[in-house]
C-alpha atoms as a PDB file:
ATOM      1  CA  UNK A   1       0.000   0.000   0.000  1.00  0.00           C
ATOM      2  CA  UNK A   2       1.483   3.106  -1.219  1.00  0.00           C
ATOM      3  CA  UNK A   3      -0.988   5.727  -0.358  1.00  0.00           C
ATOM      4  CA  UNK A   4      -3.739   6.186   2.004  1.00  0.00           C
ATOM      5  CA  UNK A   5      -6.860   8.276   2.381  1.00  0.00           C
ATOM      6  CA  UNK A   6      -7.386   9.714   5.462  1.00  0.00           C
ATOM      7  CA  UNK A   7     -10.089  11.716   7.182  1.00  0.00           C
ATOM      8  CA  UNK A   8      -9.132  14.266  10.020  1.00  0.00           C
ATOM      9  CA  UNK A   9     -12.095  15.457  11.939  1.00  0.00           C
ATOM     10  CA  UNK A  10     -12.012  19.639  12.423  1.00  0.00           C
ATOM     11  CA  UNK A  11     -14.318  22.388  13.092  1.00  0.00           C
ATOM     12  CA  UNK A  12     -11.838  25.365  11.644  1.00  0.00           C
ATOM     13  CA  UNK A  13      -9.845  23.067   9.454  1.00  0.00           C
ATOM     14  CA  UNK A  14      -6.406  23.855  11.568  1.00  0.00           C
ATOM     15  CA  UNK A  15      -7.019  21.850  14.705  1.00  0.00           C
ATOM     16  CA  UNK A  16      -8.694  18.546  15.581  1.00  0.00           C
ATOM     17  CA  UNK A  17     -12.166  19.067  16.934  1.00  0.00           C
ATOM     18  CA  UNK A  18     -12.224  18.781  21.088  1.00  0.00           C
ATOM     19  CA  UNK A  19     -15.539  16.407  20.482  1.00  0.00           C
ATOM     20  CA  UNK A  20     -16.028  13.095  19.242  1.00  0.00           C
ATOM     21  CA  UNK A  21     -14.717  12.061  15.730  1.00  0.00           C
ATOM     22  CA  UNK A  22     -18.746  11.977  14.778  1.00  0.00           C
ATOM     23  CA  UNK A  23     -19.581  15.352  16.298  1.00  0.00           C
ATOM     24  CA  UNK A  24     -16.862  17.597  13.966  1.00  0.00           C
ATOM     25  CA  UNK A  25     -18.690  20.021  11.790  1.00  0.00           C
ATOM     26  CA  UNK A  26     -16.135  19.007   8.944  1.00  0.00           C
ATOM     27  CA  UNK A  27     -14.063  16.330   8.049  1.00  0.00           C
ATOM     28  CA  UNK A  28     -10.583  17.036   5.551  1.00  0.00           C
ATOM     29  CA  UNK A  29      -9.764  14.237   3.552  1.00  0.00           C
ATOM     30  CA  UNK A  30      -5.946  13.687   2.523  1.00  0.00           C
ATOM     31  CA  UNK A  31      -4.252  10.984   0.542  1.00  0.00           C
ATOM     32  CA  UNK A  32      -1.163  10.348   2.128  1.00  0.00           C
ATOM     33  CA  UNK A  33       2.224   8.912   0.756  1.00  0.00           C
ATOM     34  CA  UNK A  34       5.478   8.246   2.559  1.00  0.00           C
ATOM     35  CA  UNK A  35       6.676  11.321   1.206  1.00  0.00           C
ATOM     36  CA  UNK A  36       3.812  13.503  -0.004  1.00  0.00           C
ATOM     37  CA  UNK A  37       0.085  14.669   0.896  1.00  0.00           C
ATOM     38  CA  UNK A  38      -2.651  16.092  -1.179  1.00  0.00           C
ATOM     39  CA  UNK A  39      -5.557  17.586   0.181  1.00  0.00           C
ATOM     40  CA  UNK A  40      -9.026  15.164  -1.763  1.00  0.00           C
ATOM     41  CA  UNK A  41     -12.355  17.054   0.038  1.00  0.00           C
ATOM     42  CA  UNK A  42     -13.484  18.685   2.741  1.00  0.00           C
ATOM     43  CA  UNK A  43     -16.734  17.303   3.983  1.00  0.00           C
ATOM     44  CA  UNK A  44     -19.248  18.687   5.891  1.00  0.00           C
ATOM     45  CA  UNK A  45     -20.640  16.257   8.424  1.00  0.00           C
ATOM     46  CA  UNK A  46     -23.985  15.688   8.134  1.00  0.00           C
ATOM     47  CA  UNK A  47     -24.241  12.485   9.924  1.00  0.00           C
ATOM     48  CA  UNK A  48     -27.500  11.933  12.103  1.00  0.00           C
ATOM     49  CA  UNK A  49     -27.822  13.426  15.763  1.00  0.00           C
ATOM     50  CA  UNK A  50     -27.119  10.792  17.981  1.00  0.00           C
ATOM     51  CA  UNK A  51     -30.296   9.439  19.802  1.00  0.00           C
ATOM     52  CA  UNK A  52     -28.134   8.075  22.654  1.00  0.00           C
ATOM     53  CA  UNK A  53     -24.107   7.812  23.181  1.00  0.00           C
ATOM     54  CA  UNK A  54     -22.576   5.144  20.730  1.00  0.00           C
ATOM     55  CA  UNK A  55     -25.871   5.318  18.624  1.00  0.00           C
ATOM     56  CA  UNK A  56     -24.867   2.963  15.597  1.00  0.00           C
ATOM     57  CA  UNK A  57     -26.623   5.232  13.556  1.00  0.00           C
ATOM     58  CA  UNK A  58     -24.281   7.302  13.958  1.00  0.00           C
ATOM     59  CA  UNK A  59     -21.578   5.242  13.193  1.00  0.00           C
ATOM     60  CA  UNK A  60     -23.210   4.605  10.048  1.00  0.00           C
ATOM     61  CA  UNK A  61     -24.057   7.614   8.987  1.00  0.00           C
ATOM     62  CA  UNK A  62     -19.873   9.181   9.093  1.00  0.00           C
ATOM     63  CA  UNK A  63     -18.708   5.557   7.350  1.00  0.00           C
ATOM     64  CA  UNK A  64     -21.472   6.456   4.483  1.00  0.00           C
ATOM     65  CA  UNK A  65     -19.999   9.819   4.343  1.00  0.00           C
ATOM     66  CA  UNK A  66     -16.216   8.824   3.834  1.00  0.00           C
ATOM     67  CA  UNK A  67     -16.238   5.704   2.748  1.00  0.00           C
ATOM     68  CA  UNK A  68     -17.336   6.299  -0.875  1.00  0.00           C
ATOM     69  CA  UNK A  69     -14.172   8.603  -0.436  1.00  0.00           C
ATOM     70  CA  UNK A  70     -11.992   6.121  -0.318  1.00  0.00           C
ATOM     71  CA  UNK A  71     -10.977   6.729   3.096  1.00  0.00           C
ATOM     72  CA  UNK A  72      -9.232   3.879   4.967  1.00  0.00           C
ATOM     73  CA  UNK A  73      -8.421   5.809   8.473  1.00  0.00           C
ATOM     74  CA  UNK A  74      -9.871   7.870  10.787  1.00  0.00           C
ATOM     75  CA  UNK A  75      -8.035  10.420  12.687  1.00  0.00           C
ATOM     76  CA  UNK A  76      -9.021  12.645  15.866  1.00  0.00           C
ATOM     77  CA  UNK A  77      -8.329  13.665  19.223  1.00  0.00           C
ATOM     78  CA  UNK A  78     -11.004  11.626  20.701  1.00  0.00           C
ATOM     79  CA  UNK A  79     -13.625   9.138  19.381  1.00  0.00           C
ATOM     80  CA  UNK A  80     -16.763   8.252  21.554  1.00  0.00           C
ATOM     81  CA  UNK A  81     -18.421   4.312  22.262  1.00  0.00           C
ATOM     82  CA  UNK A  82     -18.382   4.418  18.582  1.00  0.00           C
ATOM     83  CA  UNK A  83     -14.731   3.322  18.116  1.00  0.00           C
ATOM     84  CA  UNK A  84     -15.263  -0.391  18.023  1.00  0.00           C
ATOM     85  CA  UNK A  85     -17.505   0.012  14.708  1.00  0.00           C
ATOM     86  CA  UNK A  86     -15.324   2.087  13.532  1.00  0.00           C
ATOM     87  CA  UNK A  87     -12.277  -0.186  13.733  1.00  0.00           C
ATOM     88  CA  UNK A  88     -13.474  -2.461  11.748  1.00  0.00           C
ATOM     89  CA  UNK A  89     -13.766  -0.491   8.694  1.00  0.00           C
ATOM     90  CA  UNK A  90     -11.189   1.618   9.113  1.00  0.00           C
ATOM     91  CA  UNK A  91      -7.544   2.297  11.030  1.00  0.00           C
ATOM     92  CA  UNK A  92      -8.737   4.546  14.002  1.00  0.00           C
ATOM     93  CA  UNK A  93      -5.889   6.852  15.590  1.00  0.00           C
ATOM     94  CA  UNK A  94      -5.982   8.781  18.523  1.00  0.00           C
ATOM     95  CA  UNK A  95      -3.812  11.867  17.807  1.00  0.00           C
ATOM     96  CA  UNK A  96      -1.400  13.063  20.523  1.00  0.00           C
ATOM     97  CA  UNK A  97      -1.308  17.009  18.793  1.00  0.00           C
ATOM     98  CA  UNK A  98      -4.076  19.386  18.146  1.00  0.00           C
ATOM     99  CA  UNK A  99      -2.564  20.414  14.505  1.00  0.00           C
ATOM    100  CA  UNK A 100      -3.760  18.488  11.571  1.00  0.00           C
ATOM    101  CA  UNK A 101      -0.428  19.998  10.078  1.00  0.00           C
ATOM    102  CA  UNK A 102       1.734  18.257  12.939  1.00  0.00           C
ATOM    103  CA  UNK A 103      -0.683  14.744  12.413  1.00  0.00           C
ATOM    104  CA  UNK A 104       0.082  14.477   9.206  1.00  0.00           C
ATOM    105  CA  UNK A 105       4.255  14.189   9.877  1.00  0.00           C
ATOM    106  CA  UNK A 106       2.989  11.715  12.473  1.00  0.00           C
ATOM    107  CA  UNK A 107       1.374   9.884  10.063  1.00  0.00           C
ATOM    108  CA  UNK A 108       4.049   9.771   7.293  1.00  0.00           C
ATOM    109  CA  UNK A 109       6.531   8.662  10.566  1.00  0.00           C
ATOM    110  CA  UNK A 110       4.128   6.037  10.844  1.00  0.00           C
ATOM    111  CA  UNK A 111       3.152   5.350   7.593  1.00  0.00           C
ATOM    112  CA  UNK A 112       4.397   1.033   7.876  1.00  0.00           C
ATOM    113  CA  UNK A 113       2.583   0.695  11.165  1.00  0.00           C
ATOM    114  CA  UNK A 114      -0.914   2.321   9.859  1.00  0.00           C
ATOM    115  CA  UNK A 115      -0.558  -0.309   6.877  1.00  0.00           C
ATOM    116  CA  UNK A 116       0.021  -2.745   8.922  1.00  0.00           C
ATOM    117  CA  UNK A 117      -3.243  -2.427  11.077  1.00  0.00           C
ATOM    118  CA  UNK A 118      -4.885  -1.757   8.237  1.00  0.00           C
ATOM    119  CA  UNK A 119      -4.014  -5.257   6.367  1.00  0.00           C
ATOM    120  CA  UNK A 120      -5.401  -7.208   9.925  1.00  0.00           C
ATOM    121  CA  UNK A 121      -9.079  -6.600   8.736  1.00  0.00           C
ATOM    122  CA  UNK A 122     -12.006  -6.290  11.387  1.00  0.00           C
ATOM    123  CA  UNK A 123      -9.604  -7.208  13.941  1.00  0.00           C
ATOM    124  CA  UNK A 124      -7.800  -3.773  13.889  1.00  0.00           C
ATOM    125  CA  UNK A 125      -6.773  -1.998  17.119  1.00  0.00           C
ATOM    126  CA  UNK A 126      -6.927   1.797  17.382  1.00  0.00           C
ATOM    127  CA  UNK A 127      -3.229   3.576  17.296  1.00  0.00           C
ATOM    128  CA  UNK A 128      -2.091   6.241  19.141  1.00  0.00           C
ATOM    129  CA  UNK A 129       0.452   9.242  18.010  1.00  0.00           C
END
């Protein structure tokens, strides 16, 4: 795997947001190399409310958003109950900056390990960097 899509959830498109991954206003999509970044969309989330925490509705409603994107991980600050469904479509990390900028070098640092969760299926773990 050479590249990979990624979707950074943001409410000013500079920082993560401070709520759940499911709660940002907006979600920045990047394909990612190794080497190299390109900015794909910028998505506004309009993912149902949540009728109670973890609501799988919910869960459903960001993967229909991003995953006709392309997008293969999920990036934030902090993700809510619904992590676990998340994992098993896509790499979840827990980012240890606030910048999107600075997440992105972390990324490309960590580019073998991300593939390699990524190729475990279902069974994925979230990261954290």
């Amino acid at each position: 795997m050479e590249k990979l899509i990624i979707a950074f959830a943001t409410d000013d498109r500079v920082n993560f947001t401070k709520e759940h991954f499911g709660e940002a206003k907006e979600y920045i999509v990047y394909e990612i190399s190794r080497t190299d970044n390109n900015l794909e969309a910028i998505i506004t989330n309009k993912s149902p409310e949540e009728k109670m925490h973890g609501d799988p509705n919910k869960a459903k409603g960001v993967t229909s958003l991003l995953k006709p994107l392309g997008v293969n991980v999920l990036i934030s600050k902090v993700f809510g109950r619904n992590i676990v469904r998340q994992q098993q479509k896509f790499v979840v990390i827990l980012s240890n900056t606030e910048l999107i900028e600075e997440a992105i070098k972390n990324i490309q640092n960590n580019f073998n390990d991300i593939v390699a969760e990524w190729q475990k299926g279902e069974t994925r773990n979230y990261l954290r960097f």
